[in-house]
C-alpha atoms as a PDB file:
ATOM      1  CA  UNK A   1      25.088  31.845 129.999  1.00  0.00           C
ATOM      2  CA  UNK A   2      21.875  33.936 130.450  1.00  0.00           C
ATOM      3  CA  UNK A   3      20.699  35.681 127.411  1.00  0.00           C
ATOM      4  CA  UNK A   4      19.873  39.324 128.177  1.00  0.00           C
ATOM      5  CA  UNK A   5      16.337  39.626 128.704  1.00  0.00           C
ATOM      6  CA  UNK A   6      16.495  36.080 130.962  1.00  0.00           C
ATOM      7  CA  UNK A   7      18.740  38.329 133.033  1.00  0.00           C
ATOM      8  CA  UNK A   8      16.745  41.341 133.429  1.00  0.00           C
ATOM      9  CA  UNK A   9      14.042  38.373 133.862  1.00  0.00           C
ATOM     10  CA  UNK A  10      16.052  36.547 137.278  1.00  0.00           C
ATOM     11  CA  UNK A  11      16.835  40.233 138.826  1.00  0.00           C
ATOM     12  CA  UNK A  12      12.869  41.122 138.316  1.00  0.00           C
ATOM     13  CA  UNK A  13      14.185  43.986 136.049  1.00  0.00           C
ATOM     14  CA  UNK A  14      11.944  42.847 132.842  1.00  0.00           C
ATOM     15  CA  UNK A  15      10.026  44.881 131.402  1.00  0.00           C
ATOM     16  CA  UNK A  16       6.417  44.103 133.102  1.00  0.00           C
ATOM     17  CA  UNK A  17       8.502  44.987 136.192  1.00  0.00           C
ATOM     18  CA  UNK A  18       9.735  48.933 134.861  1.00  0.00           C
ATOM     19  CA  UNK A  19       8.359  51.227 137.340  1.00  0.00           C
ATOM     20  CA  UNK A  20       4.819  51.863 136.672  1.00  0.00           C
ATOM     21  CA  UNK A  21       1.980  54.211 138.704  1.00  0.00           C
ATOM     22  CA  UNK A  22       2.369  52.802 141.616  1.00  0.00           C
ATOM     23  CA  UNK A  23       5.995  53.162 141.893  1.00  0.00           C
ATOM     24  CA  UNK A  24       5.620  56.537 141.104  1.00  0.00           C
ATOM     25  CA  UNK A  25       2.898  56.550 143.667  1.00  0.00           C
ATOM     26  CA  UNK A  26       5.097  54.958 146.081  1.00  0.00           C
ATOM     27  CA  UNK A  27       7.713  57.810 144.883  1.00  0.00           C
ATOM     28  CA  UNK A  28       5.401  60.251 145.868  1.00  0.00           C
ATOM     29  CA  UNK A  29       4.831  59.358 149.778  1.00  0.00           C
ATOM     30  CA  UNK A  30       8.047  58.748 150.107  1.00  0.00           C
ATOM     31  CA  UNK A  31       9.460  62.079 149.588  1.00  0.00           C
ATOM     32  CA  UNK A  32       6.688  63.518 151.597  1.00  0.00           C
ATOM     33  CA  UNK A  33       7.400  61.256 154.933  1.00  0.00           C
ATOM     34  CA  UNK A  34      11.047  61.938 153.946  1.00  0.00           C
ATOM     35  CA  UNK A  35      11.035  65.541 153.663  1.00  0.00           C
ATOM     36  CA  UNK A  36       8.303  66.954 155.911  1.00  0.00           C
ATOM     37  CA  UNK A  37      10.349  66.531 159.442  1.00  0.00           C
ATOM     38  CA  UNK A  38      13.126  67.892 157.724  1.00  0.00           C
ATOM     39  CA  UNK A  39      11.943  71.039 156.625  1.00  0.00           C
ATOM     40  CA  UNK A  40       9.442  71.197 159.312  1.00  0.00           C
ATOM     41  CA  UNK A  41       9.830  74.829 161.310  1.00  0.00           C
ATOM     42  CA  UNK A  42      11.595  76.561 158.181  1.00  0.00           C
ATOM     43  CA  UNK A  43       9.875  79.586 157.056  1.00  0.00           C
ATOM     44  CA  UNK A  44       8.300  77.979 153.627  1.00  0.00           C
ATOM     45  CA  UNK A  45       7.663  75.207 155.671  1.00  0.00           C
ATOM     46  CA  UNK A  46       3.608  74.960 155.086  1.00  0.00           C
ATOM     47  CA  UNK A  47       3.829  75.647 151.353  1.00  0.00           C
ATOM     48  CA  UNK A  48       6.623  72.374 150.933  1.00  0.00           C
ATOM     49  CA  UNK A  49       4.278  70.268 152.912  1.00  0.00           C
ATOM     50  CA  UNK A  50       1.196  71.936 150.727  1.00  0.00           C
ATOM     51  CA  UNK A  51       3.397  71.289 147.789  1.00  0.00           C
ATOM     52  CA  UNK A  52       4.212  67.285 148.568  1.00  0.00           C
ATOM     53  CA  UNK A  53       0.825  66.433 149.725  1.00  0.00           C
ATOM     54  CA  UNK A  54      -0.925  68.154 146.791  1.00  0.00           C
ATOM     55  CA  UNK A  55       1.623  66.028 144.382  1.00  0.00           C
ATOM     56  CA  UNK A  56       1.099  62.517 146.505  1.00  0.00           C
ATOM     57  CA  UNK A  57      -2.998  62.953 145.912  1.00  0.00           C
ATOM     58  CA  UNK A  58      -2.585  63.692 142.343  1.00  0.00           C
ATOM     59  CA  UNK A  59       0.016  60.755 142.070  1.00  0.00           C
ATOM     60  CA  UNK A  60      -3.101  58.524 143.719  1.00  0.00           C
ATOM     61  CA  UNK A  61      -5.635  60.095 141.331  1.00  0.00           C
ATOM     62  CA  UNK A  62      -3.155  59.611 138.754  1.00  0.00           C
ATOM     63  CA  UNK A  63      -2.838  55.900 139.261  1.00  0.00           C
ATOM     64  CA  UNK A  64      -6.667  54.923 139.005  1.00  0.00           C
ATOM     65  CA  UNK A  65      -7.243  56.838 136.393  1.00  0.00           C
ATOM     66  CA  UNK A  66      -8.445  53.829 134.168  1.00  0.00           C
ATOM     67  CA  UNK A  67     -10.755  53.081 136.982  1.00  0.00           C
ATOM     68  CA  UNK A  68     -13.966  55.324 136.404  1.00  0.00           C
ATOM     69  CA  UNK A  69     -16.144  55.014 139.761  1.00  0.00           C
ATOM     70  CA  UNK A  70     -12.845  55.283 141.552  1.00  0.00           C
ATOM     71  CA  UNK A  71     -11.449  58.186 139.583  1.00  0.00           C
ATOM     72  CA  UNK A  72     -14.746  60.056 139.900  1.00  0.00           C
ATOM     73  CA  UNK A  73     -15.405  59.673 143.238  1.00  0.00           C
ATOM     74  CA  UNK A  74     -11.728  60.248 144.217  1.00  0.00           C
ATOM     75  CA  UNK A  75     -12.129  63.329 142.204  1.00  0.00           C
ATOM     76  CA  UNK A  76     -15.175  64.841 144.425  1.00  0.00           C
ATOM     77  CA  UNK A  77     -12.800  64.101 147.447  1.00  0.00           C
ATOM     78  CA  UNK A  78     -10.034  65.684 146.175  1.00  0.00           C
ATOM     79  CA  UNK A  79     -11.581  69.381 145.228  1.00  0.00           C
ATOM     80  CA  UNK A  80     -12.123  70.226 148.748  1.00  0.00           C
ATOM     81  CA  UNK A  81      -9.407  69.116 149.888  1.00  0.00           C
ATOM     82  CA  UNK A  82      -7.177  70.787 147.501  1.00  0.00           C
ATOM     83  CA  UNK A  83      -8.989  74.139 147.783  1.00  0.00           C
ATOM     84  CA  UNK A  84      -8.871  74.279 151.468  1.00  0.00           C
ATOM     85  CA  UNK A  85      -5.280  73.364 151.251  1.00  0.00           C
ATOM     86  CA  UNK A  86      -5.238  76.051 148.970  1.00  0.00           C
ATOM     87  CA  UNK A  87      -7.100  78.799 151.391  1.00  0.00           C
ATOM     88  CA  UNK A  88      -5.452  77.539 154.249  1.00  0.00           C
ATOM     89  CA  UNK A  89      -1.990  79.352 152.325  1.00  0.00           C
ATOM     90  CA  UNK A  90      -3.842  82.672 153.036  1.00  0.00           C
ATOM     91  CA  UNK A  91      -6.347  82.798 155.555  1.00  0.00           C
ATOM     92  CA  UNK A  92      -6.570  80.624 158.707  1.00  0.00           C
ATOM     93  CA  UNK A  93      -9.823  78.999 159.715  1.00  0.00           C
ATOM     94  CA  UNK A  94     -10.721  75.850 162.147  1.00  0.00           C
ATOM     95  CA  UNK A  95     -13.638  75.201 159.723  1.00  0.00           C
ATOM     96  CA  UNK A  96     -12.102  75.128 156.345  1.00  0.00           C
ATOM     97  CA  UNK A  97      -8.975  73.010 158.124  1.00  0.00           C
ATOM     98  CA  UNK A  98     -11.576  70.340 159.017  1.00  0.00           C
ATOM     99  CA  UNK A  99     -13.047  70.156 155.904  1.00  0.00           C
ATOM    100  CA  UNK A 100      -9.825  70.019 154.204  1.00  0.00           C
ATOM    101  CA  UNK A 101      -8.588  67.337 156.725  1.00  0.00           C
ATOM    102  CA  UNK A 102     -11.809  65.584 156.145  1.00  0.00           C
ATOM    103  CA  UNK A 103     -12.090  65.409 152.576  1.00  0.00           C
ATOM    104  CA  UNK A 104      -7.818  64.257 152.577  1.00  0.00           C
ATOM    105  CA  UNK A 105      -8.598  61.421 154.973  1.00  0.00           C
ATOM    106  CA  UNK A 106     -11.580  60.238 152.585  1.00  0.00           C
ATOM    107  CA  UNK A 107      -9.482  60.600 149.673  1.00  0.00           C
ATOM    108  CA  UNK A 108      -6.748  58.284 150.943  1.00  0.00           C
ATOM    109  CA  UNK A 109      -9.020  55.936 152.419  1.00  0.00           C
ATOM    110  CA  UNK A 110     -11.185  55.400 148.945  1.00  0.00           C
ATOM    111  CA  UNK A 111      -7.220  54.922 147.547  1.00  0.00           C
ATOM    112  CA  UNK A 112      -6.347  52.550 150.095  1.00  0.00           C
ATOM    113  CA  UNK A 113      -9.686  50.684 148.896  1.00  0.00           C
ATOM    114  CA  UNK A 114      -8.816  50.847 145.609  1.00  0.00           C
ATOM    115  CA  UNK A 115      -4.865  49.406 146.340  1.00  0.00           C
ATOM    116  CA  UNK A 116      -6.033  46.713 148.408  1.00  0.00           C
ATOM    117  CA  UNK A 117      -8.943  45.471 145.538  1.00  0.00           C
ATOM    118  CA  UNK A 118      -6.365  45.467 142.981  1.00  0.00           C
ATOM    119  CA  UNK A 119      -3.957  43.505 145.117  1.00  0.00           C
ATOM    120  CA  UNK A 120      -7.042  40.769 144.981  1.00  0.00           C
ATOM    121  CA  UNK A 121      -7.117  40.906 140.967  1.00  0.00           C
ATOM    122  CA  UNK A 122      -3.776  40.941 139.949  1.00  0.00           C
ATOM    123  CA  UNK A 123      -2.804  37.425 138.547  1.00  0.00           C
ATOM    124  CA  UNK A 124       1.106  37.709 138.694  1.00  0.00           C
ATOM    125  CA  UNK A 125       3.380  39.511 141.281  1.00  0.00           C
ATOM    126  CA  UNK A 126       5.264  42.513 139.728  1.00  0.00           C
ATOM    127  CA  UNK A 127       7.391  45.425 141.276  1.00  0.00           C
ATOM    128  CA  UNK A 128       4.075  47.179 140.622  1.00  0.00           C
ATOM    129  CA  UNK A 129       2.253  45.108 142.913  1.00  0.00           C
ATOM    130  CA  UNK A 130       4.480  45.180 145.364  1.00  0.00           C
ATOM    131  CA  UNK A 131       4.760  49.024 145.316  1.00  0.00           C
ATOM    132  CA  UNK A 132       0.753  49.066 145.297  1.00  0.00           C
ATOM    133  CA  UNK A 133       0.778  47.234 148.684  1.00  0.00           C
ATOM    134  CA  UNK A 134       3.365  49.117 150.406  1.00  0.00           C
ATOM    135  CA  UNK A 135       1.393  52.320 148.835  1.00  0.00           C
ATOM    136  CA  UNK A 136      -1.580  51.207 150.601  1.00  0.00           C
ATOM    137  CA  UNK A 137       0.657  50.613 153.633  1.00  0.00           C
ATOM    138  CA  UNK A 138       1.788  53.795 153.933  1.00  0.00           C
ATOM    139  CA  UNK A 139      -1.285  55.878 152.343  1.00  0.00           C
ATOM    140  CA  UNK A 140      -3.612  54.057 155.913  1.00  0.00           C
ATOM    141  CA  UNK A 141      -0.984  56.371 158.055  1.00  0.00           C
ATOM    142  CA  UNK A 142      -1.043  59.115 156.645  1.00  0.00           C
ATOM    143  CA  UNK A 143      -5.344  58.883 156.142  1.00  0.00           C
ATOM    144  CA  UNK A 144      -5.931  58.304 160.239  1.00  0.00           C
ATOM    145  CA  UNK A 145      -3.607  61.015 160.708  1.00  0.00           C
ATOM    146  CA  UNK A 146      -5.422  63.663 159.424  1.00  0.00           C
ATOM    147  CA  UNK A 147      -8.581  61.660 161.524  1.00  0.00           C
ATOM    148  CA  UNK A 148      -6.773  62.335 164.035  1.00  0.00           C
ATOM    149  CA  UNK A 149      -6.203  65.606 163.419  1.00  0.00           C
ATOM    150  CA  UNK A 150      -9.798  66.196 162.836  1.00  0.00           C
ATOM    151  CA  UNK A 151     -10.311  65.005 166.360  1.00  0.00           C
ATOM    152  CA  UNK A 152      -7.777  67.293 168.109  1.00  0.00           C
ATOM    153  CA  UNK A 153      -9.270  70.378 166.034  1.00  0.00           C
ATOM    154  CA  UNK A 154     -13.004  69.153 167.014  1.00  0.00           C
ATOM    155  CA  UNK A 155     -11.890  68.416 170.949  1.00  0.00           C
ATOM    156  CA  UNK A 156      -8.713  70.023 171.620  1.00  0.00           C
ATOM    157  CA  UNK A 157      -6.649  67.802 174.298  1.00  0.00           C
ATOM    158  CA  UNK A 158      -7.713  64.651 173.206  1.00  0.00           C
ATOM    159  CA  UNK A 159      -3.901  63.152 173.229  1.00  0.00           C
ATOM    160  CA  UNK A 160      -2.058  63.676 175.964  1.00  0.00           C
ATOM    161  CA  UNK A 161       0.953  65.308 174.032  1.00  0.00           C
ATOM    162  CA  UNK A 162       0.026  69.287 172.350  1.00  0.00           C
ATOM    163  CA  UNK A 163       0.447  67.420 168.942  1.00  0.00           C
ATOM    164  CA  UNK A 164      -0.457  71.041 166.985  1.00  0.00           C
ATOM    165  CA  UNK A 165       1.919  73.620 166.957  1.00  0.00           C
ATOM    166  CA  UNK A 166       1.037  76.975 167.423  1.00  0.00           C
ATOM    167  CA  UNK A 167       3.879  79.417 165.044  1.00  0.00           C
ATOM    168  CA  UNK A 168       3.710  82.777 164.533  1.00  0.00           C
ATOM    169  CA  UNK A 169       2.456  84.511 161.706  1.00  0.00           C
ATOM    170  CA  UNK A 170      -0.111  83.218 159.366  1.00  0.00           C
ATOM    171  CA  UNK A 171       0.506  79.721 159.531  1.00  0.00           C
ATOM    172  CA  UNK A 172      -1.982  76.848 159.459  1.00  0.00           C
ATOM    173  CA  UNK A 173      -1.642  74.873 162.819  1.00  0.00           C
ATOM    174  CA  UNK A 174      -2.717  71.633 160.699  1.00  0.00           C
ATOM    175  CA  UNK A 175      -0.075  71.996 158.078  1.00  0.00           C
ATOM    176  CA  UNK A 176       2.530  73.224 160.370  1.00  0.00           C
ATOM    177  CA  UNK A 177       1.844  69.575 162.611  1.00  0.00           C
ATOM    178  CA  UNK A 178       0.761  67.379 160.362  1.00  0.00           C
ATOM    179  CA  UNK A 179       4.393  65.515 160.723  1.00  0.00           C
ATOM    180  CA  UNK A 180       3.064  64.629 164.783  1.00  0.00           C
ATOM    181  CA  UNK A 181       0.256  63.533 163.510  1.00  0.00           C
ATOM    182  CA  UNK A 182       2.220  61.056 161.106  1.00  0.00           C
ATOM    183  CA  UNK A 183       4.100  59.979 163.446  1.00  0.00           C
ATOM    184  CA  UNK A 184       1.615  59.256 166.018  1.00  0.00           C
ATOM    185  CA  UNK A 185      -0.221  57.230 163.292  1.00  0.00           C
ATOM    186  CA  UNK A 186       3.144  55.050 161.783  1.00  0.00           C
ATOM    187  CA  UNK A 187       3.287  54.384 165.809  1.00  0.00           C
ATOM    188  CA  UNK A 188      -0.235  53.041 166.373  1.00  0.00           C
ATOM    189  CA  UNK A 189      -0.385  51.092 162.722  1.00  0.00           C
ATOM    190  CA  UNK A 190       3.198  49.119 163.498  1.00  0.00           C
ATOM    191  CA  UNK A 191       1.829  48.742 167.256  1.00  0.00           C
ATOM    192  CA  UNK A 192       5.213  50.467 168.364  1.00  0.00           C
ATOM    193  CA  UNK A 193       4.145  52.087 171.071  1.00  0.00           C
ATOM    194  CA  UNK A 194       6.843  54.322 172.759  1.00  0.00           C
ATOM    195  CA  UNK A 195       4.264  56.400 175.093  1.00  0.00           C
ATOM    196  CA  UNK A 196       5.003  59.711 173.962  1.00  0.00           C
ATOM    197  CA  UNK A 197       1.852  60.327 172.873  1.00  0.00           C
ATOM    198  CA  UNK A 198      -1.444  58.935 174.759  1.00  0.00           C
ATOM    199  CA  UNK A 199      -4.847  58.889 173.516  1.00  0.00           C
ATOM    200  CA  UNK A 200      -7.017  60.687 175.600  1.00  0.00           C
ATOM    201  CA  UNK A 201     -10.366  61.026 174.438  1.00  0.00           C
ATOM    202  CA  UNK A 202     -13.349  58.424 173.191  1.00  0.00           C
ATOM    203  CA  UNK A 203     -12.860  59.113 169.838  1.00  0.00           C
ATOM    204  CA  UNK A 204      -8.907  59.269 169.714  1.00  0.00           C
ATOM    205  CA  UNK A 205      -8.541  55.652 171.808  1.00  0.00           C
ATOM    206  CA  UNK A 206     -10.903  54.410 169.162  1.00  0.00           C
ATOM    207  CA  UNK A 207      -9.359  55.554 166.053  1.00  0.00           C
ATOM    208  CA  UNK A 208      -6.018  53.967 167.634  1.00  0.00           C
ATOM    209  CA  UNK A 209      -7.460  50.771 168.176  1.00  0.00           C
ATOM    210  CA  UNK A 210      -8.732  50.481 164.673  1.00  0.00           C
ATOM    211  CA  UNK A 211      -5.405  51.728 162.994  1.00  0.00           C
ATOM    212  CA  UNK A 212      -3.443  49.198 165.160  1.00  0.00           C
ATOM    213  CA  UNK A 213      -5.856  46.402 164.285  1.00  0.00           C
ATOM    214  CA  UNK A 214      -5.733  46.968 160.299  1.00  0.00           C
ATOM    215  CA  UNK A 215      -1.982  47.763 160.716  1.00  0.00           C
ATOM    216  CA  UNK A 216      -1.961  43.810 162.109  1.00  0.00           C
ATOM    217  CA  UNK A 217      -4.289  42.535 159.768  1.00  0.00           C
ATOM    218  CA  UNK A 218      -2.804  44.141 156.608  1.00  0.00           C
ATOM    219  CA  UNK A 219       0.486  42.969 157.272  1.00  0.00           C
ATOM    220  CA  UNK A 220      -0.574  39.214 157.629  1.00  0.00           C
ATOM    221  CA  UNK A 221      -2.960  39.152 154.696  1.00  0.00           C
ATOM    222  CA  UNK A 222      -1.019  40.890 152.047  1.00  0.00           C
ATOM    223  CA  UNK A 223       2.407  38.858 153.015  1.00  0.00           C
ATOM    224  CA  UNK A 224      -0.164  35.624 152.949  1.00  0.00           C
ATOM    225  CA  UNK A 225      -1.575  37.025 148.899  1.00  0.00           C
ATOM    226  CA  UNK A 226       1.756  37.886 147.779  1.00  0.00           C
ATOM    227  CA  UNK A 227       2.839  34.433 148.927  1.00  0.00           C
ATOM    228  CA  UNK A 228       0.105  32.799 147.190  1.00  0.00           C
ATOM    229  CA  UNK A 229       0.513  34.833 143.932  1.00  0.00           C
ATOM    230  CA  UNK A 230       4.200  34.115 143.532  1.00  0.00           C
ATOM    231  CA  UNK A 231       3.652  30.510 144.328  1.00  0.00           C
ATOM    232  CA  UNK A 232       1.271  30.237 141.620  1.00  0.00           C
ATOM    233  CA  UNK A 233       2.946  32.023 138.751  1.00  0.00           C
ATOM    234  CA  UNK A 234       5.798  29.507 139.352  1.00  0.00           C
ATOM    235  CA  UNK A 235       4.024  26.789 139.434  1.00  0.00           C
ATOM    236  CA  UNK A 236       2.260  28.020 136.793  1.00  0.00           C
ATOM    237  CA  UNK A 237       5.359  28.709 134.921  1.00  0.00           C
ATOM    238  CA  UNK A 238       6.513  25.072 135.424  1.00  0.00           C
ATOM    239  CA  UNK A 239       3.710  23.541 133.569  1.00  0.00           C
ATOM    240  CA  UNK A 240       4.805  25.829 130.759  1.00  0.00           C
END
């Protein structure tokens, strides 16, 4: 008979393993790629998606908040991209949408930095560190989509498919479409390809290309450090 704690130990439910800031990270992004398509077209649409992506950046900032460089530049990011999200509720503008899409995609792509470096440290593998890595994952999507936003709002047709949608009233055609923009991404990162939606232009063949070629890359190198990390704490744990 297993004692207690060598049972929470065997179904990875000991304490090291509780939920920790990534989870909650991973919490985050979830209920945002859950919830946008479903509420997308209702009339307090924009401020729900405002609402969940505000809350999945400060769940990022949140989570390297020990880590000073990363926490302050994360924090520079993350002004502008909050306050335009924030004007955007009240005023529409193509400028302050690409400098709030801007600043959003640098944010997530200094996080997904940050994820990957600390999958490269860790010594042991934890439900943490496996929520880190499918945070960084997801957190790559949603970071080319609003690239790929900013290259439809800079050159208008550049996919094939009218990915923004144009409502009535006063309505931010970025927030309003980010969930196309989403899903165009989660299609080029898992090289899915259904042909929906085309690139079109220079810049939005190349930002597919490079999404679909970390998308590859990512998946093969974190399954290979995972691998490696669990393979060592049991040997390690043999020796003991």
């Amino acid at each position: 008979m297993y004692s207690r704690a060598a049972l929470w130990r065997r179904l990875g439910l000991a304490r090291h393993n509780w939920p920790g800031r990534f989870t909650v990270l991973l919490m985050a992004i979830l209920t945002l790629l859950i919830a946008q398509p479903i509420f997308s077209g209702h009339a307090f649409a924009e401020s729900l998606v405002s609402s969940w992506i505000t809350l999945v950046l400060l769940a990022a900032l949140y989570a390297f908040r020990t880590t000073r460089i990363y926490f302050v530049i994360a924090l520079v990011l993350l002004v502008p991209s909050l306050g335009g999200r924030a004007a955007l509720l009240f005023t529409l503008s193509p400028t302050i949408e690409i400098v709030s899409a801007i600043s959003s995609c640098l944010f997530l792509a200094v996080t997904v930095i940050a994820l990957v470096s600390r999958l490269f440290i860790v010594k042991s593998v934890t439900l943490d560190t496996i929520s880190a890595g499918i945070c960084a994952y997801l957190l790559t999507a949603i970071a080319f989509a609003y690239g790929f936003a900013v290259v439809e709002l800079r050159h208008p047709g550049s996919f094939s498919a009218a990915l923004f949608e144009r409502t009535a009233g006063n309505v931010s055609p970025l927030m309003a479409s980010l969930h196309n923009f989403i899903y165009y991404s989660f299609v080029c990162l898992t090289t899915t390809g259904f042909g929906d939606i085309a690139p079109v232009s220079g810049g939005a063949r190349s930002l597919s290309v490079m999404e679909s070629v970390f998308g590859q890359l990512y998946v093969a190198i974190l399954i290979a450090r995972l691998v490696s990390l669990q393979v060592a704490q049991s040997i390690t744990k043999e020796l003991e």
